[in-house]
C-alpha atoms as a PDB file:
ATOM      1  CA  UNK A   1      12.881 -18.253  31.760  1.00  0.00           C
ATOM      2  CA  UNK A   2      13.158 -14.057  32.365  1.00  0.00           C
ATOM      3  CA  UNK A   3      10.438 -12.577  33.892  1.00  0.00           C
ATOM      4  CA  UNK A   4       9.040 -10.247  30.859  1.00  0.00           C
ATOM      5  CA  UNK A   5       8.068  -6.475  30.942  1.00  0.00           C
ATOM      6  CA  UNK A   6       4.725  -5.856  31.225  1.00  0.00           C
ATOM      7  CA  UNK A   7       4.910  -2.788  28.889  1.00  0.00           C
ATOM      8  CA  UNK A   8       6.816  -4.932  26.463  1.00  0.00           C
ATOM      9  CA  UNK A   9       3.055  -7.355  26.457  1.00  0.00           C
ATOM     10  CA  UNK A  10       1.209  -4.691  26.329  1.00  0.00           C
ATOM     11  CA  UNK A  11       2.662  -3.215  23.542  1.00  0.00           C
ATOM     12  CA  UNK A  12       2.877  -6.179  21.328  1.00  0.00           C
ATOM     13  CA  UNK A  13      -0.965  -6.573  22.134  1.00  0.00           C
ATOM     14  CA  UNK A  14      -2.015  -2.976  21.286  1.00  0.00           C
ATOM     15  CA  UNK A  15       0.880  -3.136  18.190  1.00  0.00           C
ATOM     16  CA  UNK A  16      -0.308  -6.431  16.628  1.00  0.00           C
ATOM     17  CA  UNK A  17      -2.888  -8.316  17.824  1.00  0.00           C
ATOM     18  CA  UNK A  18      -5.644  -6.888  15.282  1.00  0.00           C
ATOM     19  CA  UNK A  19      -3.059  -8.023  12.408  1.00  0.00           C
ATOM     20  CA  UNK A  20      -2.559 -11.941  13.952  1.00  0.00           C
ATOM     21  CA  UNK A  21      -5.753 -12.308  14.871  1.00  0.00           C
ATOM     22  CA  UNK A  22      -7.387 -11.353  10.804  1.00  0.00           C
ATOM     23  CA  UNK A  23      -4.367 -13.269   9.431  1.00  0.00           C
ATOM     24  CA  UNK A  24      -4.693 -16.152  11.400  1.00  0.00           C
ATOM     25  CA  UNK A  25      -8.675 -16.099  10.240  1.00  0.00           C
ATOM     26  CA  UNK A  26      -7.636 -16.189   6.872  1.00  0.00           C
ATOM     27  CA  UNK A  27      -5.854 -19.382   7.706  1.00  0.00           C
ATOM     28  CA  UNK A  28      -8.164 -20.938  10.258  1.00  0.00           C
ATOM     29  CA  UNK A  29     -11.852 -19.718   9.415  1.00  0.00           C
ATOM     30  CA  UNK A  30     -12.204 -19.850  14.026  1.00  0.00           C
ATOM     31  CA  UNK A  31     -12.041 -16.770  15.859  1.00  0.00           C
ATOM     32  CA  UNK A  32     -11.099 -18.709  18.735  1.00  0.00           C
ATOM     33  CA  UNK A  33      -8.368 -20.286  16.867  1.00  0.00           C
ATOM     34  CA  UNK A  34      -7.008 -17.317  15.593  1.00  0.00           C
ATOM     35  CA  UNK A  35      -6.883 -16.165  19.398  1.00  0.00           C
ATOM     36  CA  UNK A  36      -5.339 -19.060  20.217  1.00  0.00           C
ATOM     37  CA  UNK A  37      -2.529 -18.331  17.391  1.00  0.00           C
ATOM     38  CA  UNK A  38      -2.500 -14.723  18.846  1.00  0.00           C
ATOM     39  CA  UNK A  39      -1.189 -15.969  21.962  1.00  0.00           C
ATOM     40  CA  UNK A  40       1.167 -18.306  20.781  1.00  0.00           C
ATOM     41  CA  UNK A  41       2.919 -15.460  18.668  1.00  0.00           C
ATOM     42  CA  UNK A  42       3.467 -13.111  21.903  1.00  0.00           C
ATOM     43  CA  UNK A  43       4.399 -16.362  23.685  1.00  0.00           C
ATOM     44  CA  UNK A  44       7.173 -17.130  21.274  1.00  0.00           C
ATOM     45  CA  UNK A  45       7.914 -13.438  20.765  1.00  0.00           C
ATOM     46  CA  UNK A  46       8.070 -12.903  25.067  1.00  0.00           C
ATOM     47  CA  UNK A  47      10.478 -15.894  25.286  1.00  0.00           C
ATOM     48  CA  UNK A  48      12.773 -16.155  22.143  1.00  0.00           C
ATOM     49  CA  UNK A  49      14.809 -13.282  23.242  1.00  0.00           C
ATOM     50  CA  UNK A  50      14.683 -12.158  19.452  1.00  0.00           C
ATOM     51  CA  UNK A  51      16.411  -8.776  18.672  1.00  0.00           C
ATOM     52  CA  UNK A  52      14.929  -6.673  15.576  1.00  0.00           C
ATOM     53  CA  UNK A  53      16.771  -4.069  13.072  1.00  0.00           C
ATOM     54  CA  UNK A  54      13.945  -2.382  12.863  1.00  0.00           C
ATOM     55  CA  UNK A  55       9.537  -2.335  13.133  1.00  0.00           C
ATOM     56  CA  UNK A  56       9.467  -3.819   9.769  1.00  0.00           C
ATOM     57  CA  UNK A  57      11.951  -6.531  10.171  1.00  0.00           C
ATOM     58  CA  UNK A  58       9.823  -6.845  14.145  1.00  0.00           C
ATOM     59  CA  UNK A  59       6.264  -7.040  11.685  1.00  0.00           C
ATOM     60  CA  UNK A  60       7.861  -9.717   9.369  1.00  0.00           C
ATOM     61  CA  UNK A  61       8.692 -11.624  12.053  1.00  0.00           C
ATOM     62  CA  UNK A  62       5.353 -11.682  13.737  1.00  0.00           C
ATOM     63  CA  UNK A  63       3.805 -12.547  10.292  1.00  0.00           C
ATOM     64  CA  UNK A  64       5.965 -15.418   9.817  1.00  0.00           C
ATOM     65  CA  UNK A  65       5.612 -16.818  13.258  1.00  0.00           C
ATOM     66  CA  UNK A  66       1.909 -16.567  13.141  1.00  0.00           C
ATOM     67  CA  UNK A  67       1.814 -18.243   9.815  1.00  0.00           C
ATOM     68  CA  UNK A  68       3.648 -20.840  10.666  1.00  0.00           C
ATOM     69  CA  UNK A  69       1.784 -21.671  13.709  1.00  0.00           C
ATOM     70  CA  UNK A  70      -1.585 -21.355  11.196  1.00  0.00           C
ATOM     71  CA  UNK A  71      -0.002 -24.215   9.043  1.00  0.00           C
ATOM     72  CA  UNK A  72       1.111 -26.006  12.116  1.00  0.00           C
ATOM     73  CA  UNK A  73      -2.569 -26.320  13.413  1.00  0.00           C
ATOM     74  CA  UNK A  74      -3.835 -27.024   9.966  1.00  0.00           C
ATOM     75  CA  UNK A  75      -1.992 -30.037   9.801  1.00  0.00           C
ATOM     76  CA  UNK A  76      -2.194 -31.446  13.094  1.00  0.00           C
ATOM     77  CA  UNK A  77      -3.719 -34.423  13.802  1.00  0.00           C
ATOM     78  CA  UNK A  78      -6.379 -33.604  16.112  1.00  0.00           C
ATOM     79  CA  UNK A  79      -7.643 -31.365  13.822  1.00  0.00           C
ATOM     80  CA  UNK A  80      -7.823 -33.423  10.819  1.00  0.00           C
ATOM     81  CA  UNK A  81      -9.283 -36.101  13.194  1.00  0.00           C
ATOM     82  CA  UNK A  82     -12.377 -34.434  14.471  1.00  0.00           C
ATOM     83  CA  UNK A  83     -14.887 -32.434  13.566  1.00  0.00           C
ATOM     84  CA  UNK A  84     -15.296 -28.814  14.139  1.00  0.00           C
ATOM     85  CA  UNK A  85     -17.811 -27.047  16.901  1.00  0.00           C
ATOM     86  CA  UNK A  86     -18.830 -24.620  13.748  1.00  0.00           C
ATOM     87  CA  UNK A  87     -20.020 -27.257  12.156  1.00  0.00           C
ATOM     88  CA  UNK A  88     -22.801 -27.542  14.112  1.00  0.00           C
ATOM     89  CA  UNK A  89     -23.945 -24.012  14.527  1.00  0.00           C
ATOM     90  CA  UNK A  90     -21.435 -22.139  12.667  1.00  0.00           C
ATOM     91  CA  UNK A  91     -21.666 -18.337  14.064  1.00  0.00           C
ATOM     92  CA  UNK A  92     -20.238 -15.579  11.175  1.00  0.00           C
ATOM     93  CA  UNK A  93     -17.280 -13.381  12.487  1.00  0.00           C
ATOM     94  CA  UNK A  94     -18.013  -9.623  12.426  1.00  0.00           C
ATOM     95  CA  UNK A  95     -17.846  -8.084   9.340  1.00  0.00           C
ATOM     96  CA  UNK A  96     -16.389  -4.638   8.633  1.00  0.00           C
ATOM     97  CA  UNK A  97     -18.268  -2.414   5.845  1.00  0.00           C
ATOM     98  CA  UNK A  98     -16.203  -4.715   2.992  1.00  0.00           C
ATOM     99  CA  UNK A  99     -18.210  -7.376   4.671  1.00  0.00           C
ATOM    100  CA  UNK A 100     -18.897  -9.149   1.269  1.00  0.00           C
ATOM    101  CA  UNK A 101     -15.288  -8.095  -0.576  1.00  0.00           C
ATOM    102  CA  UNK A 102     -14.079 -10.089   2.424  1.00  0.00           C
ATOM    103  CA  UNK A 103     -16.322 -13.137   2.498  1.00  0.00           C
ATOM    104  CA  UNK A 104     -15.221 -13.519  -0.969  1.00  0.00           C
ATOM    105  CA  UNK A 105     -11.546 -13.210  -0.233  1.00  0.00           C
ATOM    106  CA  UNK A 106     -12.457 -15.919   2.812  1.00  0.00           C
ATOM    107  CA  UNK A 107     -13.777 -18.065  -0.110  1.00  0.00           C
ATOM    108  CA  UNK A 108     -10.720 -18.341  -1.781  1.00  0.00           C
ATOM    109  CA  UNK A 109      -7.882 -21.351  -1.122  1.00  0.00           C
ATOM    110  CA  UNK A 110      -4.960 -20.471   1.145  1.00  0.00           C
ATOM    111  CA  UNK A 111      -2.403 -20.401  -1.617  1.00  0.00           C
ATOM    112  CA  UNK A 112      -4.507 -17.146  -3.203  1.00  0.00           C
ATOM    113  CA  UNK A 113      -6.287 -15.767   0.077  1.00  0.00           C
ATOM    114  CA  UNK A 114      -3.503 -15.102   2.269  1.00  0.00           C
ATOM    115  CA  UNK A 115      -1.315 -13.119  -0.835  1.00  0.00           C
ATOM    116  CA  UNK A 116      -4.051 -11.331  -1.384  1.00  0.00           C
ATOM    117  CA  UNK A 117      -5.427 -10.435   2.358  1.00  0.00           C
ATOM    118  CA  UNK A 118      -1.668  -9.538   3.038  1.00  0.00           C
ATOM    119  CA  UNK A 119      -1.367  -7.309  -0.292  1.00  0.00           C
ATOM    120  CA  UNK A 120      -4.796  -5.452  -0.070  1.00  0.00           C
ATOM    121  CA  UNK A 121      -5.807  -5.395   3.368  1.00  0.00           C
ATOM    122  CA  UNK A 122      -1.818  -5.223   5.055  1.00  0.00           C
ATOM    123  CA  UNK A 123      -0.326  -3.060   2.257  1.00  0.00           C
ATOM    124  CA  UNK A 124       2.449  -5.231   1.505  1.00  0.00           C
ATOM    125  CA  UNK A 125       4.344  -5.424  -1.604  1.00  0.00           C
ATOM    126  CA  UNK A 126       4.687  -8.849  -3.793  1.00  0.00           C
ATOM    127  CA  UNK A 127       8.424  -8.969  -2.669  1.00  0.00           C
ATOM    128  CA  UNK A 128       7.388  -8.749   0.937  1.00  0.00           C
ATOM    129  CA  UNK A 129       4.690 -11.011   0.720  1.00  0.00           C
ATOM    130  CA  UNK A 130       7.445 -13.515  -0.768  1.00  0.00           C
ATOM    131  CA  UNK A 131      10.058 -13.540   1.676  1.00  0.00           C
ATOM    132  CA  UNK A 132       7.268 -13.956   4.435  1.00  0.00           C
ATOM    133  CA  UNK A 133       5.301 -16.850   3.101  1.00  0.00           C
ATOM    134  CA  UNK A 134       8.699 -18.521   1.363  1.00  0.00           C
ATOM    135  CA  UNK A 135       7.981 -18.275  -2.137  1.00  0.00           C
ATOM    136  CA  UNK A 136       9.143 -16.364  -4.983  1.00  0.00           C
ATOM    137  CA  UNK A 137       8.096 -13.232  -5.930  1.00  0.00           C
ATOM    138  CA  UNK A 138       6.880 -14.739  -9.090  1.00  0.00           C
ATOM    139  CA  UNK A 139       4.629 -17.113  -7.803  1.00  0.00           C
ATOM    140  CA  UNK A 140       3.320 -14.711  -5.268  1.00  0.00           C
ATOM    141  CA  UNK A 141       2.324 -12.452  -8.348  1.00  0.00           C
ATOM    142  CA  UNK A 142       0.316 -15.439 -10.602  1.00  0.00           C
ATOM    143  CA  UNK A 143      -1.295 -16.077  -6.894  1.00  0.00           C
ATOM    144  CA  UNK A 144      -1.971 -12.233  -6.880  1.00  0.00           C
ATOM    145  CA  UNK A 145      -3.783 -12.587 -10.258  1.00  0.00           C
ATOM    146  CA  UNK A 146      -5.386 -15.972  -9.871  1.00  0.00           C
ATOM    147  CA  UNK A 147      -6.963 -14.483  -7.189  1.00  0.00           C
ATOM    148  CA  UNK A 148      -8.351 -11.597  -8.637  1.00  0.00           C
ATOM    149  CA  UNK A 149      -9.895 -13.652 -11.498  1.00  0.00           C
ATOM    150  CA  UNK A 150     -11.595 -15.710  -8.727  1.00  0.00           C
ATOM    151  CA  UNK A 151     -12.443 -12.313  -7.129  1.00  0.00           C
ATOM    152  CA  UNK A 152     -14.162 -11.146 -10.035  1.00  0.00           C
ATOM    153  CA  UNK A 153     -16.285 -14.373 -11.241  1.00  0.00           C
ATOM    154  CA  UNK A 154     -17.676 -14.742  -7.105  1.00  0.00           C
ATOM    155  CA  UNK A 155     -18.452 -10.901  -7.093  1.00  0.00           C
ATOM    156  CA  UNK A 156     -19.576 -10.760 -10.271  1.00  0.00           C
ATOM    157  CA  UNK A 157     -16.609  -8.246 -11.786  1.00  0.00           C
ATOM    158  CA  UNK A 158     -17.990  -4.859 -10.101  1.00  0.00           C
ATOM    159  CA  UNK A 159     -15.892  -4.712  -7.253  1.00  0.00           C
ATOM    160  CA  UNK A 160     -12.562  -5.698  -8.413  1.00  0.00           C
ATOM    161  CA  UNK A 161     -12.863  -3.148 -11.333  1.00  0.00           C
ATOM    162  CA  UNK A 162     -12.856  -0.518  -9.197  1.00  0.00           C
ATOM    163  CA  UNK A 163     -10.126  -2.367  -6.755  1.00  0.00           C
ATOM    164  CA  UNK A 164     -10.059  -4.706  -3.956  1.00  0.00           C
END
């Protein structure tokens, strides 16, 4: 294994930690999970060697990887197996001033949160979103609208008039 540049680390932390670490909540519902998946990406990204045509194609990458290692932890066994610290005494992660938009996108199932976090709160287009997550752009647009009708019935149909 190469010996990687420290400016390299430090600029994939600065760059895109923030984005892995809200993604991977979306997936997760554990901050410390979600830091775990933070340092998996850079890992991967650190070691792989990977070359990049350009900071989007670099940003789609690090959005794939860290969804994949979201669904990889989902379906593990250990975690289907036990039960969860937060469980217990389940402590809320910060919230921003969208604090209840967001807990209502949280509420939502995988297939509708994560098209929607990565539309409204990431600025990506249905196409984009499509080619990250591995589905057409189709489906990613009925998730994009199943989710706002869910939207609207938990917040009551203020908020999403006036746009997530």
């Amino acid at each position: 294994m190469e010996p990687f540049d420290r400016a390299q680390a430090e600029y994939l932390v600065y760059t895109y930690s923030d984005l892995i670490l809200r993604l991977s909540y979306t997936y997760l519902k554990s901050t410390h999970d979600a830091e775990d998946i933070c340092q998996t990406v850079f890992l991967k990204y650190l070691t792989a060697g990977q070359t990049f045509d350009s900071p989007a194609h670099e940003k789609a990458w690090i959005i794939r990887t860290a969804v994949n290692a979201c669904k990889d932890v989902l379906k593990s066994a250990w975690r289907t197996r036990t039960c969860d610290i937060t469980a217990c005494a389940e402590m809320a992660a910060p919230e921003g001033a969208d604090g209840a938009v967001m807990a209502a996108v949280q509420s939502l199932p995988d297939k509708y949160r994560v098209p929607i976090y990565l539309h409204y709160y990431e600025g990506y287009k249905t196409r984009e979103i499509a080619e990250m997550l591995g589905e057409r752009p189709a489906t990613i647009n009925t998730r994009l609208d199943r989710g706002r009708d869910r939207l609207k019935r938990i917040l009551g149909g203020k908020t999403c008039e006036q746009g997530v």
